[in-house]
N, C-alpha and C. Protein backbone atom coordinates (compact mmCIF):
# COMPACT_ATOMS: atom_id res chain seq x y z
N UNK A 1 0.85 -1.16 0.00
CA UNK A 1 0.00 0.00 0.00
C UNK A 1 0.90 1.24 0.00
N UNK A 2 0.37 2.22 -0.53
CA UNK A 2 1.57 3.35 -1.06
C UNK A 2 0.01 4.61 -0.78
N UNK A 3 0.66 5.81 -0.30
CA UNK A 3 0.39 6.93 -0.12
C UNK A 3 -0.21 7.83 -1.02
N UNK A 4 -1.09 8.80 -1.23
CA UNK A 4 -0.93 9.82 -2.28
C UNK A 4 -1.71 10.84 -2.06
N UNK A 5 -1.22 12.11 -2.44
CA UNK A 5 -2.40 13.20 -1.93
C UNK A 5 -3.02 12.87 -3.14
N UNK A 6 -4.56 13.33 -2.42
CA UNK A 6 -5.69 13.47 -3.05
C UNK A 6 -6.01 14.86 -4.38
N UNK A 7 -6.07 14.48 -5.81
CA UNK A 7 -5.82 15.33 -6.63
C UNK A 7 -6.33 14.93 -8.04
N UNK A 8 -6.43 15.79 -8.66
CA UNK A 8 -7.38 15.60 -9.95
C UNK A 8 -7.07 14.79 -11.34
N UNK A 9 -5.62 14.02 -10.45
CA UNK A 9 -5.30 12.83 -11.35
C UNK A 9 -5.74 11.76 -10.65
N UNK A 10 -6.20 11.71 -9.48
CA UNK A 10 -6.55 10.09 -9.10
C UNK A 10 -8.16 10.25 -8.14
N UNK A 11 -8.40 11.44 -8.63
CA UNK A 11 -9.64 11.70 -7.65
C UNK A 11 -10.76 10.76 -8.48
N UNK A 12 -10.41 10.19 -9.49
CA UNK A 12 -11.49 9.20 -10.37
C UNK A 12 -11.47 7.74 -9.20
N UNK A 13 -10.50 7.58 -9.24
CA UNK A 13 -9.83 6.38 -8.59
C UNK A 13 -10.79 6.29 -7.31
N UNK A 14 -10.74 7.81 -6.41
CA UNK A 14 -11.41 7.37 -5.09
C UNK A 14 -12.57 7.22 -4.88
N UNK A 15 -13.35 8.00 -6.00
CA UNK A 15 -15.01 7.87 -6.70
C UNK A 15 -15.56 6.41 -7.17
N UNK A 16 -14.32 5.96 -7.72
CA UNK A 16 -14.74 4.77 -8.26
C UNK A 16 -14.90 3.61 -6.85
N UNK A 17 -14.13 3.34 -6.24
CA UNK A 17 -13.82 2.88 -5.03
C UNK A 17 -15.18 3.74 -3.83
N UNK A 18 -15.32 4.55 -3.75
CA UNK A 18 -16.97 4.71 -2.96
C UNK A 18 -17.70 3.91 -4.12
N UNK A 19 -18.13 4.00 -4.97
CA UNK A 19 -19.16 3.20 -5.44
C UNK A 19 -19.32 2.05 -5.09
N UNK A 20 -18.00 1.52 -5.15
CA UNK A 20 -17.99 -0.12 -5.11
C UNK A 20 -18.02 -0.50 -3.55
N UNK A 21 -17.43 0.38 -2.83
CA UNK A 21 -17.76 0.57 -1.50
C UNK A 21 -19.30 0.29 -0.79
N UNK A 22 -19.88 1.02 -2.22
CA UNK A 22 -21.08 1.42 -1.51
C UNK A 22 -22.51 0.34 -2.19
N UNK A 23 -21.95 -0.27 -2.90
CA UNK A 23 -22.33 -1.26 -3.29
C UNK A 23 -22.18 -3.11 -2.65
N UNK A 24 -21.16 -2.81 -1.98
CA UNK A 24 -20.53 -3.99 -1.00
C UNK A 24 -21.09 -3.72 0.40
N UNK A 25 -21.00 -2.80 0.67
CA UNK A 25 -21.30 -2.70 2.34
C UNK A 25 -21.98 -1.41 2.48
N UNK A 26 -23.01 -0.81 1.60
CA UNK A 26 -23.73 -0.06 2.14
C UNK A 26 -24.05 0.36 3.50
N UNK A 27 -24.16 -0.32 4.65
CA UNK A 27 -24.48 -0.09 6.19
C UNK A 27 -22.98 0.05 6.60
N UNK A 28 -21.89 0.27 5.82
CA UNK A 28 -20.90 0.73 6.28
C UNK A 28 -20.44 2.04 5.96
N UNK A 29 -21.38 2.86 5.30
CA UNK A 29 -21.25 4.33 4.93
C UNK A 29 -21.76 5.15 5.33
N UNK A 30 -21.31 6.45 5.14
CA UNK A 30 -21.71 7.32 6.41
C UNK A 30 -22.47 8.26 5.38
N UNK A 31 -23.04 7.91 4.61
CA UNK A 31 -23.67 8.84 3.58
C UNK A 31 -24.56 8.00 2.31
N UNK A 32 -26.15 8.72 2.50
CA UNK A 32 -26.83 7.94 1.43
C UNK A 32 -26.29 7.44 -0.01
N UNK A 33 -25.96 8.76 -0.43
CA UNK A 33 -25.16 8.47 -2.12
C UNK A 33 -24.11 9.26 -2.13
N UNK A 34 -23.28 9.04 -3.21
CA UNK A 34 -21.96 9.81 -3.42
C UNK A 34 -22.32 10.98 -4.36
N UNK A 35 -21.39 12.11 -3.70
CA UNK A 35 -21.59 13.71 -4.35
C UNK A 35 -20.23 13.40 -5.10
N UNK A 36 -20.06 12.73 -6.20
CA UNK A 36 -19.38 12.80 -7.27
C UNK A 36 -18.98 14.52 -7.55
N UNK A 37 -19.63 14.89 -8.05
CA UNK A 37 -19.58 16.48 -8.34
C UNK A 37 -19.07 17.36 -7.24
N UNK A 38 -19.61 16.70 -6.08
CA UNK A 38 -18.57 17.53 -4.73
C UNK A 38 -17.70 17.38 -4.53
N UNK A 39 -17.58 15.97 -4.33
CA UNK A 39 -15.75 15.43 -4.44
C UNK A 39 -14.91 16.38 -5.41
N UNK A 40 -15.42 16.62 -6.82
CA UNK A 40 -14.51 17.20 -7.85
C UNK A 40 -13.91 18.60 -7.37
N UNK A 41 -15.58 19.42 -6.82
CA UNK A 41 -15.15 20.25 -6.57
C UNK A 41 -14.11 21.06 -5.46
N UNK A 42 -14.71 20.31 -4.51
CA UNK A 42 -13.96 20.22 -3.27
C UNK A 42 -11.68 20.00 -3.83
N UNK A 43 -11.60 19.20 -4.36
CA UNK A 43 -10.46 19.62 -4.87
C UNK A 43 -9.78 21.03 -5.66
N UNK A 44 -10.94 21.98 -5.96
CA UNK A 44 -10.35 22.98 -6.52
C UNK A 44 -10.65 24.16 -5.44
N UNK A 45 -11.50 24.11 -4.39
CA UNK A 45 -11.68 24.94 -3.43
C UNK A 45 -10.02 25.40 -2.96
N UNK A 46 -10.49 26.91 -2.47
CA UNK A 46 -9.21 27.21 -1.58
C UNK A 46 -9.05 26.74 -0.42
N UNK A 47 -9.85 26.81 0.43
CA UNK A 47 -9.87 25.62 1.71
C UNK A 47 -8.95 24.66 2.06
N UNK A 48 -9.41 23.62 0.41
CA UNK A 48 -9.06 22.45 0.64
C UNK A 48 -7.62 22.42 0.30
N UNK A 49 -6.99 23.98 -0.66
CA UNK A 49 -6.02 23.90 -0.79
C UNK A 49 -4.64 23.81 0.02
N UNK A 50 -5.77 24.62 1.28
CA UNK A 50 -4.69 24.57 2.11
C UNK A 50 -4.72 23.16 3.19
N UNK A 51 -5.23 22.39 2.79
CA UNK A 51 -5.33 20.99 4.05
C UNK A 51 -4.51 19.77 3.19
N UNK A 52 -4.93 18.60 3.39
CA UNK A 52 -4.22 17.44 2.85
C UNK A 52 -5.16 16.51 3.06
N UNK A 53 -5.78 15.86 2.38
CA UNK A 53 -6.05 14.52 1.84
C UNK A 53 -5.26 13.46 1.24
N UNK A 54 -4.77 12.61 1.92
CA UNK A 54 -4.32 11.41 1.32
C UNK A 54 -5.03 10.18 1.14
N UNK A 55 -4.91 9.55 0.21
CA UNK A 55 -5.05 8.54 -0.44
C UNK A 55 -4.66 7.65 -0.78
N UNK A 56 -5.22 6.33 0.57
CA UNK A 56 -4.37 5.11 0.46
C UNK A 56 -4.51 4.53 -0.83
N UNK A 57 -3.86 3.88 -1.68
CA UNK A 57 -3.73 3.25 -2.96
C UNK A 57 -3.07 1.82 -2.56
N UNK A 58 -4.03 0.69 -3.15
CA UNK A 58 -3.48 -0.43 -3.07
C UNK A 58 -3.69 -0.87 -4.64
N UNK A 59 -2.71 -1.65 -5.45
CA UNK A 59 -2.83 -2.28 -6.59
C UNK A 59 -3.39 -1.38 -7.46
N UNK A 60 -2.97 0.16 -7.34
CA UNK A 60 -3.44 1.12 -8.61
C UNK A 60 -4.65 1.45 -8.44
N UNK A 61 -5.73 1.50 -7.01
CA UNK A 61 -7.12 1.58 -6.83
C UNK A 61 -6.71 2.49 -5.39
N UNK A 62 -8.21 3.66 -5.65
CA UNK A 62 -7.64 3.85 -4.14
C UNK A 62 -8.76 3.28 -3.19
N UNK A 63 -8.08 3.21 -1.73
CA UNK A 63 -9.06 2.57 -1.04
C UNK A 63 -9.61 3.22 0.55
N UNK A 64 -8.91 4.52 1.09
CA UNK A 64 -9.32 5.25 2.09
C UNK A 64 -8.76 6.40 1.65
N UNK A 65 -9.41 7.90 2.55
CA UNK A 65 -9.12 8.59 2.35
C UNK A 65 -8.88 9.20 3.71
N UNK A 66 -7.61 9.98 4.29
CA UNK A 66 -7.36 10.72 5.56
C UNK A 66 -6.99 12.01 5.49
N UNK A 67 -8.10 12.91 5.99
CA UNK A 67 -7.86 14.42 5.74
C UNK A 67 -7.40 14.83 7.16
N UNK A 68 -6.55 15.89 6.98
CA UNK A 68 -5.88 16.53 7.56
C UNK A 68 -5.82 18.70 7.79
N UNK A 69 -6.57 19.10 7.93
CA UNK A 69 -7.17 20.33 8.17
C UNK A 69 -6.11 21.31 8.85
């Protein structure tokens, strides 16, 4: 498992991975459906510019995300 900030080359990756997330273990999410479109945006906010999101990546998929404020 390898590290990565969260960014608009792999932010597909972590979208894709909630779906499937949320398709596997639904009663393990903390949210009805995924804001695809928020996620995107939320990466170009100034806010977020200044915090850190990383993104665990296993086998080229990502699979958690840990923000840091």
């Amino acid at each position: 498992m390898y590290f990565e900030r969260l960014n608009e080359q792999n932010v597909e990756q972590y979208i894709d991975y909630l779906k499937l997330a949320m398709q596997q273990e639904p009663d393990m999410m903390t949210v009805e459906e995924i804001d695809e479109e928020g996620i995107r945006t939320r990466l170009r906010d100034s806010f977020y510019e200044k915090s850190t999101s990383i993104l665990a990546m296993e086998n080229n998929e990502g699979r958690y995300l840990i923000s840091a404020y």
